[in-house]
N, C-alpha and C. Protein backbone atom coordinates (compact mmCIF):
# COMPACT_ATOMS: atom_id res chain seq x y z
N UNK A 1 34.57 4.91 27.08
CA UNK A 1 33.14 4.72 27.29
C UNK A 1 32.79 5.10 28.72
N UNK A 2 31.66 5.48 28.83
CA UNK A 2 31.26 5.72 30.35
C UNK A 2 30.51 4.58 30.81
N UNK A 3 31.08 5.04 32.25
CA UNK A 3 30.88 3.87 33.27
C UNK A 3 28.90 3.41 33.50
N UNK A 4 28.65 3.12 33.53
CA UNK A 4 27.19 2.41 33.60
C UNK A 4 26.56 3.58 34.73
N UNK A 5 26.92 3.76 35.59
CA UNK A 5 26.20 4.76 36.37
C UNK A 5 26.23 6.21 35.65
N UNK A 6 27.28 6.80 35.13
CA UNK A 6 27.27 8.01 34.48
C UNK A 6 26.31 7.50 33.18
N UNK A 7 26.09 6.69 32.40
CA UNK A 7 25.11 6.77 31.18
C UNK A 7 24.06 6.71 31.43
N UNK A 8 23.61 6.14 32.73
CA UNK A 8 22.41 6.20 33.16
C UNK A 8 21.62 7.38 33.64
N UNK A 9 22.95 8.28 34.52
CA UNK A 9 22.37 9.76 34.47
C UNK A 9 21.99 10.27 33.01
N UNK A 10 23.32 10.68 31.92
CA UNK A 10 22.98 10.77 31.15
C UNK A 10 21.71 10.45 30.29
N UNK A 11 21.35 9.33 30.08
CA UNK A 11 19.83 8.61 29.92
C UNK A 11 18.95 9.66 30.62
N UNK A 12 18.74 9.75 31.74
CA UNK A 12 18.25 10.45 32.30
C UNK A 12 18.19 11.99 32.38
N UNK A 13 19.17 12.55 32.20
CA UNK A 13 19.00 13.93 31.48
C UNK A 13 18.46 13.88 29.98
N UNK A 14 18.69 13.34 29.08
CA UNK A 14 18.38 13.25 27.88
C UNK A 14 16.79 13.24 27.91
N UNK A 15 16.47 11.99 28.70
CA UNK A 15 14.94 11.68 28.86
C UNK A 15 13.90 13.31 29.25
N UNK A 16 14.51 13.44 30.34
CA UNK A 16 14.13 15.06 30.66
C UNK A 16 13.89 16.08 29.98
N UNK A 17 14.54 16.40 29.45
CA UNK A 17 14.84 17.05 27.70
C UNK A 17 14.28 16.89 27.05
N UNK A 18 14.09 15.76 26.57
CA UNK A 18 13.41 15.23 25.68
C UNK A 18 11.91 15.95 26.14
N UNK A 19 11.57 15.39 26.92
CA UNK A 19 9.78 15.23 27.57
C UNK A 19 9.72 16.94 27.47
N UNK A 20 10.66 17.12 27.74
CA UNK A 20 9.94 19.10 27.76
C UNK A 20 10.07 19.30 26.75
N UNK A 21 10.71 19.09 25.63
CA UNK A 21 10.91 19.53 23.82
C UNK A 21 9.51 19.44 23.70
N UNK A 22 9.35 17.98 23.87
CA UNK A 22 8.23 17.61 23.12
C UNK A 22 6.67 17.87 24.00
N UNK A 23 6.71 18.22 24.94
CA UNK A 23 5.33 18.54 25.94
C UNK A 23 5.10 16.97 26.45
N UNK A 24 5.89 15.58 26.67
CA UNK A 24 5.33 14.36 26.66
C UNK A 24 5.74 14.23 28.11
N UNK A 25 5.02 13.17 28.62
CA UNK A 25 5.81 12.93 30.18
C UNK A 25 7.22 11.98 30.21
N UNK A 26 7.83 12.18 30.54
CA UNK A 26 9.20 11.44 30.80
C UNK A 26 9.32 10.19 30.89
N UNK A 27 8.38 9.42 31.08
CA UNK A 27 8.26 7.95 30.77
C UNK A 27 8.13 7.61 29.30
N UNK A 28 7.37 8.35 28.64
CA UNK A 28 7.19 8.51 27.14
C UNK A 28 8.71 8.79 26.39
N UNK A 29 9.01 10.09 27.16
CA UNK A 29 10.58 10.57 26.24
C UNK A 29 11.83 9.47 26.38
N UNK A 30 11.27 8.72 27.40
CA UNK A 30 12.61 7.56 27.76
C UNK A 30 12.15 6.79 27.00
N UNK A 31 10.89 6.32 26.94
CA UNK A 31 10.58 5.01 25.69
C UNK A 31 10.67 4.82 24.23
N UNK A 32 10.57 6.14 23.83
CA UNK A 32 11.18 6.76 22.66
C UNK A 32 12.65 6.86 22.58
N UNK A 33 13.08 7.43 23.40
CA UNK A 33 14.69 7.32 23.02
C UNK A 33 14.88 6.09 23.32
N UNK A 34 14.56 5.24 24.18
CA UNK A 34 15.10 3.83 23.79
C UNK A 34 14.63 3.02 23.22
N UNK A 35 13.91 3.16 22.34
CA UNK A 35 13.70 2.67 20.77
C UNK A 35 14.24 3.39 19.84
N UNK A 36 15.26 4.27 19.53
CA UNK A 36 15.68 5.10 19.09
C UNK A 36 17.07 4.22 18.19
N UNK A 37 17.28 4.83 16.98
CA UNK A 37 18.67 4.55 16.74
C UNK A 37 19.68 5.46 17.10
N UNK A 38 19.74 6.10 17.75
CA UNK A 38 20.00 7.87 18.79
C UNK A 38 21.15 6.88 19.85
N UNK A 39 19.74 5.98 20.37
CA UNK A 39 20.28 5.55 21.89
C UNK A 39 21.30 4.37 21.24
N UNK A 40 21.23 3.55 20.39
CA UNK A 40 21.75 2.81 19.55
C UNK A 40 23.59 3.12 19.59
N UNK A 41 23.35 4.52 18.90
CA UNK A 41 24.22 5.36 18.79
C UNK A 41 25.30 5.68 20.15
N UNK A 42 24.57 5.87 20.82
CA UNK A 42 24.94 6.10 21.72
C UNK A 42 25.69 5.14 22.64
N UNK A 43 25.49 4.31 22.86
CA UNK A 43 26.01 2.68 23.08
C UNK A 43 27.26 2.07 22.74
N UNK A 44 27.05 2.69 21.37
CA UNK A 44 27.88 2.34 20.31
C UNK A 44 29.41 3.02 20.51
N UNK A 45 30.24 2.67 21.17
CA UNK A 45 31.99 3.02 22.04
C UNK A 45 32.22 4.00 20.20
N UNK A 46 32.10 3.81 19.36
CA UNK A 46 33.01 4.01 18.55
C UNK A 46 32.69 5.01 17.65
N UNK A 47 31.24 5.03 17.65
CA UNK A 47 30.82 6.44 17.12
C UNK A 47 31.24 7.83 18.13
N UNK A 48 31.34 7.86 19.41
CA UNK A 48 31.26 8.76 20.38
C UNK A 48 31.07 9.54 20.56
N UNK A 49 29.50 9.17 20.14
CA UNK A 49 28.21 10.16 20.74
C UNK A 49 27.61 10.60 22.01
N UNK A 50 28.52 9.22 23.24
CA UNK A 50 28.37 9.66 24.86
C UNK A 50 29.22 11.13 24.69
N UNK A 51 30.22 11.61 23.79
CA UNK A 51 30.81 12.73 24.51
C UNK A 51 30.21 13.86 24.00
N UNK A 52 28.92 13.98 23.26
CA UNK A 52 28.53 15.42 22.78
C UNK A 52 27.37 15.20 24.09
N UNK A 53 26.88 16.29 24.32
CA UNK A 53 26.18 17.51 25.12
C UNK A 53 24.63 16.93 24.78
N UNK A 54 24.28 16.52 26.10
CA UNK A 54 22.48 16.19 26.54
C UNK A 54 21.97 17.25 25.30
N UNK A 55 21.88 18.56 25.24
CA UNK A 55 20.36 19.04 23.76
C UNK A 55 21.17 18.47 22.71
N UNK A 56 22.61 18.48 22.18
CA UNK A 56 22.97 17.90 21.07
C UNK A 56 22.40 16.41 20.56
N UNK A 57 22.52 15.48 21.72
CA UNK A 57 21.69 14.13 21.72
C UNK A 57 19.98 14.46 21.42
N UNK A 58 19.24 15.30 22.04
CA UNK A 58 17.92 15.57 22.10
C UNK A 58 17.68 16.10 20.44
N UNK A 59 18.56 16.84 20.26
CA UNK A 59 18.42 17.31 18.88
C UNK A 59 18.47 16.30 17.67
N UNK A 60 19.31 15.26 17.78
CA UNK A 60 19.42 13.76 17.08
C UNK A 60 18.37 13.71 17.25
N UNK A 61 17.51 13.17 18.59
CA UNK A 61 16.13 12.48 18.65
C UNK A 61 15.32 12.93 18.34
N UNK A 62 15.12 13.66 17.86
CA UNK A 62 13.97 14.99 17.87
C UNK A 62 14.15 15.20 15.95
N UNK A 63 14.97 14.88 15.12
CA UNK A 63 15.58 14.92 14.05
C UNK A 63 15.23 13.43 13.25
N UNK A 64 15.99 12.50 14.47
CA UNK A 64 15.20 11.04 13.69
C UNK A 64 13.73 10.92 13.88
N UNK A 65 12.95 11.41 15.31
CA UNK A 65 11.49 11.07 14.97
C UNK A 65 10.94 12.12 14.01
N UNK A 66 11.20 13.08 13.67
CA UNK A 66 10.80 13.77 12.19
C UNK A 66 10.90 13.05 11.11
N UNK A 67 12.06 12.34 10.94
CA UNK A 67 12.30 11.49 9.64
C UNK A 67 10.72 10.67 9.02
């Protein structure tokens, strides 16, 4: 699992990403992904979804809010 400071970047790239996919401001793309079952996911040691790639994560989020 990653250390609390690296997921937080991560978080933070994701959030970024996010907000430009979608045209939203980055406070928005973070509040969304963390209501997300994405970020859930992500948390989660055992699925290990921290080790795929910031657009691979964006692409999840962007996939569940379509649902």
């Amino acid at each position: 699992m990653l250390s609390d400071l690296l997921m937080w970047n991560k978080i933070g790239r994701i959030a970024m990403l996010l907000a430009k996919r979608l045209g939203i401001t980055p406070e928005r793309a973070l509040d969304l992904f963390y209501t997300s079952q994405t970020n859930e996911r992500l948390h989660d040691s055992s699925t290990l979804l921290y080790t795929f790639g910031d657009k691979y994560i964006v692409d999840e989020v962007i996939r569940e809010i379509q649902k």
